[in-house]
Structure formats: structure tokens, C-alpha cells
C-alpha atoms as a PDB file:
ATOM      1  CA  UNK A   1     -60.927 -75.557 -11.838  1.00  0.00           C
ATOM      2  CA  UNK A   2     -58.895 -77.836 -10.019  1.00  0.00           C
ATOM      3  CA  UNK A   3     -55.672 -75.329 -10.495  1.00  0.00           C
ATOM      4  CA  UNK A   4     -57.618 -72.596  -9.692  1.00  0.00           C
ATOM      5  CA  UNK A   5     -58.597 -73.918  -6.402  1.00  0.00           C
ATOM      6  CA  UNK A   6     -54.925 -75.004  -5.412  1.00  0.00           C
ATOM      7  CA  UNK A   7     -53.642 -71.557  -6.092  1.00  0.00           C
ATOM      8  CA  UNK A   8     -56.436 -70.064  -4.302  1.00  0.00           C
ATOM      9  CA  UNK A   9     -54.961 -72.510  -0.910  1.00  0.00           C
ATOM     10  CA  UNK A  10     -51.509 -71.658  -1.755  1.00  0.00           C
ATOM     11  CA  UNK A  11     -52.661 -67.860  -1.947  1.00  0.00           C
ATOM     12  CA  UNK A  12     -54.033 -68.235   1.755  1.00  0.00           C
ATOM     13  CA  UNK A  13     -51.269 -70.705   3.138  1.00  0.00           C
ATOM     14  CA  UNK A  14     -48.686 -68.104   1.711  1.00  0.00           C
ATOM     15  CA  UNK A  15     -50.828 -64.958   3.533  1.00  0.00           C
ATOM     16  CA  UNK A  16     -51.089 -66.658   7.065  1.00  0.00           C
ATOM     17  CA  UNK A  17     -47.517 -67.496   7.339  1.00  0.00           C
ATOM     18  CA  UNK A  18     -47.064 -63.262   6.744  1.00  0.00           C
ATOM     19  CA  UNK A  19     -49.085 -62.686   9.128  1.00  0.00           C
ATOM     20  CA  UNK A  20     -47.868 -64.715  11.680  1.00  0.00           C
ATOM     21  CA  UNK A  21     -46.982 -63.576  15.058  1.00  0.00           C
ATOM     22  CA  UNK A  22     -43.322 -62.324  15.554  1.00  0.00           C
ATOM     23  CA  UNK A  23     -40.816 -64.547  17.158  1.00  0.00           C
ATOM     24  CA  UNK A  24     -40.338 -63.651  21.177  1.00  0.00           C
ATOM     25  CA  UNK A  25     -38.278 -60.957  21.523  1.00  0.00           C
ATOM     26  CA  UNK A  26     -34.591 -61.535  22.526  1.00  0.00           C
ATOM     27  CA  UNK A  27     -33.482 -60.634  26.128  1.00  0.00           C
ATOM     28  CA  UNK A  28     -31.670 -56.815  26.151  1.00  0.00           C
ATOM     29  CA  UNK A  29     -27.528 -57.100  26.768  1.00  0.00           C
ATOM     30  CA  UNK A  30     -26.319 -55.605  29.726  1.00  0.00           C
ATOM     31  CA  UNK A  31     -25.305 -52.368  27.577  1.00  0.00           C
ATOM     32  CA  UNK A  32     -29.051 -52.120  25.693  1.00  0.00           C
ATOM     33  CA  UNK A  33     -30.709 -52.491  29.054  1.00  0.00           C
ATOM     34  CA  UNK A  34     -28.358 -49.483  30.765  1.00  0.00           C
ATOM     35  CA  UNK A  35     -28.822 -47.321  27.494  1.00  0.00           C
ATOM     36  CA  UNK A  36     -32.648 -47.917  27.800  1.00  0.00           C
ATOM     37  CA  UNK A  37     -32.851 -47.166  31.551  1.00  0.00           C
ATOM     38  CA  UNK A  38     -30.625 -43.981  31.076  1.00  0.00           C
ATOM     39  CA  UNK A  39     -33.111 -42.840  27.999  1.00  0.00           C
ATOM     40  CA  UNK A  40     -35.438 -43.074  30.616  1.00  0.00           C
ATOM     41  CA  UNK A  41     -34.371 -41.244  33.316  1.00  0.00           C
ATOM     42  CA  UNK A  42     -32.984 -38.444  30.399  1.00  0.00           C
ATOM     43  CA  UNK A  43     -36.879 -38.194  29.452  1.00  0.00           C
ATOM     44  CA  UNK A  44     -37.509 -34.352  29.632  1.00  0.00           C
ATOM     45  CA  UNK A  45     -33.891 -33.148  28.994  1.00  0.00           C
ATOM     46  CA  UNK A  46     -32.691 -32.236  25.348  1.00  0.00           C
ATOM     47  CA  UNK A  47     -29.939 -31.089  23.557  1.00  0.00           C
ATOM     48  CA  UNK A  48     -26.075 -30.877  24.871  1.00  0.00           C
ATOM     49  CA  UNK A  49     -27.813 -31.059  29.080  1.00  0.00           C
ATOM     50  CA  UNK A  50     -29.215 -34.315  27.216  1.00  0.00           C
ATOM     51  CA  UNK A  51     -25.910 -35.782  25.145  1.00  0.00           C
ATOM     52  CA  UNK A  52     -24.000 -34.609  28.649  1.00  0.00           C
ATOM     53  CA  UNK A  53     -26.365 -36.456  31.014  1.00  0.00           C
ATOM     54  CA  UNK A  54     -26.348 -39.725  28.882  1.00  0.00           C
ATOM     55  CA  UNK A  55     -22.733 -39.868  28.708  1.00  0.00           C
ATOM     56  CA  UNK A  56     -22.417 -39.641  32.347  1.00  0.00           C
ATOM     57  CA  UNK A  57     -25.302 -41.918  32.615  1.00  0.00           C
ATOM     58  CA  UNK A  58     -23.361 -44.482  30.509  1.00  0.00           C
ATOM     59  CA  UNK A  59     -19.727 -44.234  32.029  1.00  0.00           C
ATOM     60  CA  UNK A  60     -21.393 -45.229  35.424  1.00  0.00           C
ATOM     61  CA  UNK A  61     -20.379 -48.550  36.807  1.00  0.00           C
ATOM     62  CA  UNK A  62     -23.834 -50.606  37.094  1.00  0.00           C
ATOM     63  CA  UNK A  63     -22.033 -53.043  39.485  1.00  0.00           C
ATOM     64  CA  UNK A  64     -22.803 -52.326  42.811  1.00  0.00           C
ATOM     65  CA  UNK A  65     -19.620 -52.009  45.159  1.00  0.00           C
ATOM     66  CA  UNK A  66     -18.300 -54.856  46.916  1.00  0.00           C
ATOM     67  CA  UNK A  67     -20.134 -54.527  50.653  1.00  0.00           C
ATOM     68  CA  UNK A  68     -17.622 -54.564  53.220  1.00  0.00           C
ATOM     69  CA  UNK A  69     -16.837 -57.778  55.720  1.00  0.00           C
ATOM     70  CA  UNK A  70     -17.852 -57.212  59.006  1.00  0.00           C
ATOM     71  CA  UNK A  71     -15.141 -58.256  61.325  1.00  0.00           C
ATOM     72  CA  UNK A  72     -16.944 -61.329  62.225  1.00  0.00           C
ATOM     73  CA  UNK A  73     -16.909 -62.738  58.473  1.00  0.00           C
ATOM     74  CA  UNK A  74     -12.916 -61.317  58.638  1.00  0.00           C
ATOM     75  CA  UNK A  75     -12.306 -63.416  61.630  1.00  0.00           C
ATOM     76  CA  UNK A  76     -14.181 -66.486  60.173  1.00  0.00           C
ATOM     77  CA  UNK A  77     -12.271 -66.369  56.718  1.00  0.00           C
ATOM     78  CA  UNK A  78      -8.340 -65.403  57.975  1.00  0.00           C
ATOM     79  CA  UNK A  79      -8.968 -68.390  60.700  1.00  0.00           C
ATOM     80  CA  UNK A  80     -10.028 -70.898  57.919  1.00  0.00           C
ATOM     81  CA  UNK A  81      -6.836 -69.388  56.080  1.00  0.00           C
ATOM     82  CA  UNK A  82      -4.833 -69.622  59.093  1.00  0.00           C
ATOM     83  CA  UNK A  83      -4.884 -73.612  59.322  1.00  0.00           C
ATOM     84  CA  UNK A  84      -1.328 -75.392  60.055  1.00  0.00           C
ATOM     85  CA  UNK A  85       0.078 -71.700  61.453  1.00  0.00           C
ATOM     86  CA  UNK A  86       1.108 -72.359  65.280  1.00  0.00           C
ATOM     87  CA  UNK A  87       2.551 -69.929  67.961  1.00  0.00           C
ATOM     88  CA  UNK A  88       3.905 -66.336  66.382  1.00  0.00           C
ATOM     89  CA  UNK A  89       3.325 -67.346  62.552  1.00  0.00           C
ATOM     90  CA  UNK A  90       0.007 -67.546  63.334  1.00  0.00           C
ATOM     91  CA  UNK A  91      -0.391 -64.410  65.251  1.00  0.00           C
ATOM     92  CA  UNK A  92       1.095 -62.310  62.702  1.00  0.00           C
ATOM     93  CA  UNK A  93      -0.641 -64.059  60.027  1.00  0.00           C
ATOM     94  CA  UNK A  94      -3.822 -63.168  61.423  1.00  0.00           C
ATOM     95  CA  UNK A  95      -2.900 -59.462  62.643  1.00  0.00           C
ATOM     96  CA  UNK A  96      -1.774 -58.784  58.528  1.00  0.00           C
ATOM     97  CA  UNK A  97      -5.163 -60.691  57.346  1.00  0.00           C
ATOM     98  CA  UNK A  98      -7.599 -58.656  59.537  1.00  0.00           C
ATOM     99  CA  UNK A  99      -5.829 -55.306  58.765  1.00  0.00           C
ATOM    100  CA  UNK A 100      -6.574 -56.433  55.046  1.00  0.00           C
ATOM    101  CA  UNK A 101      -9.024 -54.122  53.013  1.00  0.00           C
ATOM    102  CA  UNK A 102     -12.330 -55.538  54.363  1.00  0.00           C
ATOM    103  CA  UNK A 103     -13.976 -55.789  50.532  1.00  0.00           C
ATOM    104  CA  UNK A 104     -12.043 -58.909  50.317  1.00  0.00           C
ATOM    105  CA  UNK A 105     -10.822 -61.843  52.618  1.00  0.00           C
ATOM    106  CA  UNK A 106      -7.194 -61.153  52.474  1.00  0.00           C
ATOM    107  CA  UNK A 107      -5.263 -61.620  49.667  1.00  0.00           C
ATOM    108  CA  UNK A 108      -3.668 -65.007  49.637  1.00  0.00           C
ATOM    109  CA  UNK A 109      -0.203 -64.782  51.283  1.00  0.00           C
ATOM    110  CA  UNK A 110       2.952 -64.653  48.882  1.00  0.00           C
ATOM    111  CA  UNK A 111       4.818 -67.999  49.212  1.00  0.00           C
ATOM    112  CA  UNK A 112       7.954 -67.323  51.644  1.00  0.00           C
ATOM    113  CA  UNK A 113      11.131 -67.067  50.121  1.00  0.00           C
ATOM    114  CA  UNK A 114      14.405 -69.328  50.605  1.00  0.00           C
ATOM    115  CA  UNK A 115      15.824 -66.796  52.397  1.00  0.00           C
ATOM    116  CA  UNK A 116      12.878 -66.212  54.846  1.00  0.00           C
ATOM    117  CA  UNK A 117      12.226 -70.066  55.581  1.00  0.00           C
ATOM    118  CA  UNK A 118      15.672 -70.681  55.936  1.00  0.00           C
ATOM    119  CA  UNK A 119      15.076 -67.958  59.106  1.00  0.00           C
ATOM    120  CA  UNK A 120      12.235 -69.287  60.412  1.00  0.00           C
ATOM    121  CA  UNK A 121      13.454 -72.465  60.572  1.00  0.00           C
ATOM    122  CA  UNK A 122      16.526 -71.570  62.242  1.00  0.00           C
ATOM    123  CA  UNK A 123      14.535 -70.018  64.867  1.00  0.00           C
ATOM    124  CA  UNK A 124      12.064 -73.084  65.176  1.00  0.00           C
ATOM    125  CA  UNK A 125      15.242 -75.500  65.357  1.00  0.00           C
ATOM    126  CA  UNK A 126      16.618 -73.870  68.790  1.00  0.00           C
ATOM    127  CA  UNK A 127      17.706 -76.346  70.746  1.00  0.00           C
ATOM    128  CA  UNK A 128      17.887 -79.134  68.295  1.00  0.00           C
ATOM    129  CA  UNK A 129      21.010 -80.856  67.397  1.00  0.00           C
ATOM    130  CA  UNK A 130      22.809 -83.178  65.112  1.00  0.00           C
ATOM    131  CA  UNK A 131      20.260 -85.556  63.506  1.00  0.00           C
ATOM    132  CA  UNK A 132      17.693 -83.897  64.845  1.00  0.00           C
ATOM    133  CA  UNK A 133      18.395 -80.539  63.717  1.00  0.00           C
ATOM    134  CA  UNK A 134      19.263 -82.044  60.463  1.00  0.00           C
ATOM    135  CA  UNK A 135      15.537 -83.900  59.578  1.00  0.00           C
ATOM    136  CA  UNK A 136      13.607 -81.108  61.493  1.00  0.00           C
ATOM    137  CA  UNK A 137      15.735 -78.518  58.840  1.00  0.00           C
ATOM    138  CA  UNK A 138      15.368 -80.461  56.079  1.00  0.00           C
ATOM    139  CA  UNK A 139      11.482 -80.900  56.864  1.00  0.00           C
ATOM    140  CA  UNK A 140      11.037 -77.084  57.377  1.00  0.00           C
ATOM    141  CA  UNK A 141      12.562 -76.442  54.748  1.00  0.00           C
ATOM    142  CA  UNK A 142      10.803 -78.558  52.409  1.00  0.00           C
ATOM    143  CA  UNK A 143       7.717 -77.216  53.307  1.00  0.00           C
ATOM    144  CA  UNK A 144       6.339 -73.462  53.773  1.00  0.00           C
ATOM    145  CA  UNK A 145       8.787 -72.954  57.024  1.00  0.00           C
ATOM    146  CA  UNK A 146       6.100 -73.804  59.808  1.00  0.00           C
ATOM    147  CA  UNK A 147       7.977 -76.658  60.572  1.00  0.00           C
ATOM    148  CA  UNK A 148       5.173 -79.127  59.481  1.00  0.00           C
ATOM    149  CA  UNK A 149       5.735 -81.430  56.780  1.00  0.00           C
ATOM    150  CA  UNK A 150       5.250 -80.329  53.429  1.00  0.00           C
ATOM    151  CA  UNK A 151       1.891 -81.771  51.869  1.00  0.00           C
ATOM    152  CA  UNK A 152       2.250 -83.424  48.656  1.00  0.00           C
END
């Protein structure tokens, strides 16, 4: 009697785990969520107007486009990039950063070559001479050709 009871219990333990609820459904990828939302808007359409529509529907770039800066937010970022240019570096810094494609605050300038701080500096140095010249050159040059001393 006794058996016939526990396999009776194990009979019903075994049934309610079968029946249990299902586990929570996993959150859709990125691609099952735009393949669901296109079968939805092809509702209604069949055939090759409906393998044609999803494919388009598919290829489409679900990322919004970057919104443009306004020139205030242009202004705002080129000056913060602008810090430690003085006099005509600065103004043509600032001219090339605001003419910059306004989907992105200007692309970090390109370090200056040897050849182009070498100029600079010269023209920064007018009027300097002997040891002077010499530490204000070898300072300029050190650094990114603004004439400030190179951070380390």
C-alpha cells in the first residue's frame, strides 16, 4: 500500500513540474525585432511584392541619422578644442573646425609635421635672438608649434 501511495505522489510531483509555466521569454535581438516589425508592416502583401518589400524593409538602416550641430553647439565644441591656440593659429583653427561637417564636432586635428612646426616657429621667433631664439625654438619645437611648452 505504502508503494502504491508513493508512486501515486511521484505520479503527481512528476505531472506538475510538466505543467509548469514556461520560463519568461527572452528579449528579441535587434535583427528579430526589425524582421518582426517589417512582417508587420508587409501584412496584406504576398508573393515576390512581399519577398521584394521585406528585403528592402531589412537592408534599411534602423539607426536614425546623426542630427546636425547647430552652430551654437559648433562654436561651443571647436572653442573647448581650441584651448592653448593664440593669435592666427587660433583663428584658422576655428575657421577649419566650424566649416567641419556639422554631424560631428570636427575631426581632431592631424598632429603638425616637423616641417610645418619648424615654420611656425620661425615665424613666432621674429625678433628673437641668440639664447633667446635658441630656448624659445627649442620649446616650440618640442611641443605642437604654438610656442607653449609641451605638456608632459
Amino acid at each position: 500500500m505504502r508503494l502504491l501511495a508513493l508512486a501515486a505522489l511521484a505520479l503527481v510531483l512528476g505531472a506538475g513540474t510538466a505543467f509548469a509555466a514556461d520560463p519568461p521569454a527572452k528579449p528579441l535581438t535587434p535583427q528579430q525585432q526589425k524582421m518582426k516589425d517589417c512582417n508587420a508592416e508587409a501584412a496584406g502583401k504576398k508573393g515576390d511584392e512581399r519577398n521584394a518589400f521585406m528585403s528592402t524593409c531589412l537592408k534599411a538602416d534602423s539607426t536614425p541619422a546623426a542630427k546636425p550641430m547647430t552652430q551654437q553647439e559648433k562654436m561651443t565644441a571647436c572653442n573647448a578644442k581650441a584651448t592653448g591656440k593664440t593669435g592666427d593659429d587660433r583663428k584658422a583653427f576655428m575657421s577649419n573646425c566650424l566649416k567641419a561637417d556639422s554631424t560631428t564636432a570636427a575631426a581632431p586635428a592631424q598632429p603638425m609635421t616637423q616641417q610645418e612646426k619648424m615654420t611656425t616657429c620661425n615665424a613666432k621667433a621674429t625678433g628673437k635672438t641668440g639664447d633667446d631664439r635658441k630656448a624659445f625654438m627649442s620649446q616650440c619645437l618640442k611641443g605642437d608649434g604654438s610656442g607653449a611648452p609641451a605638456a608632459h
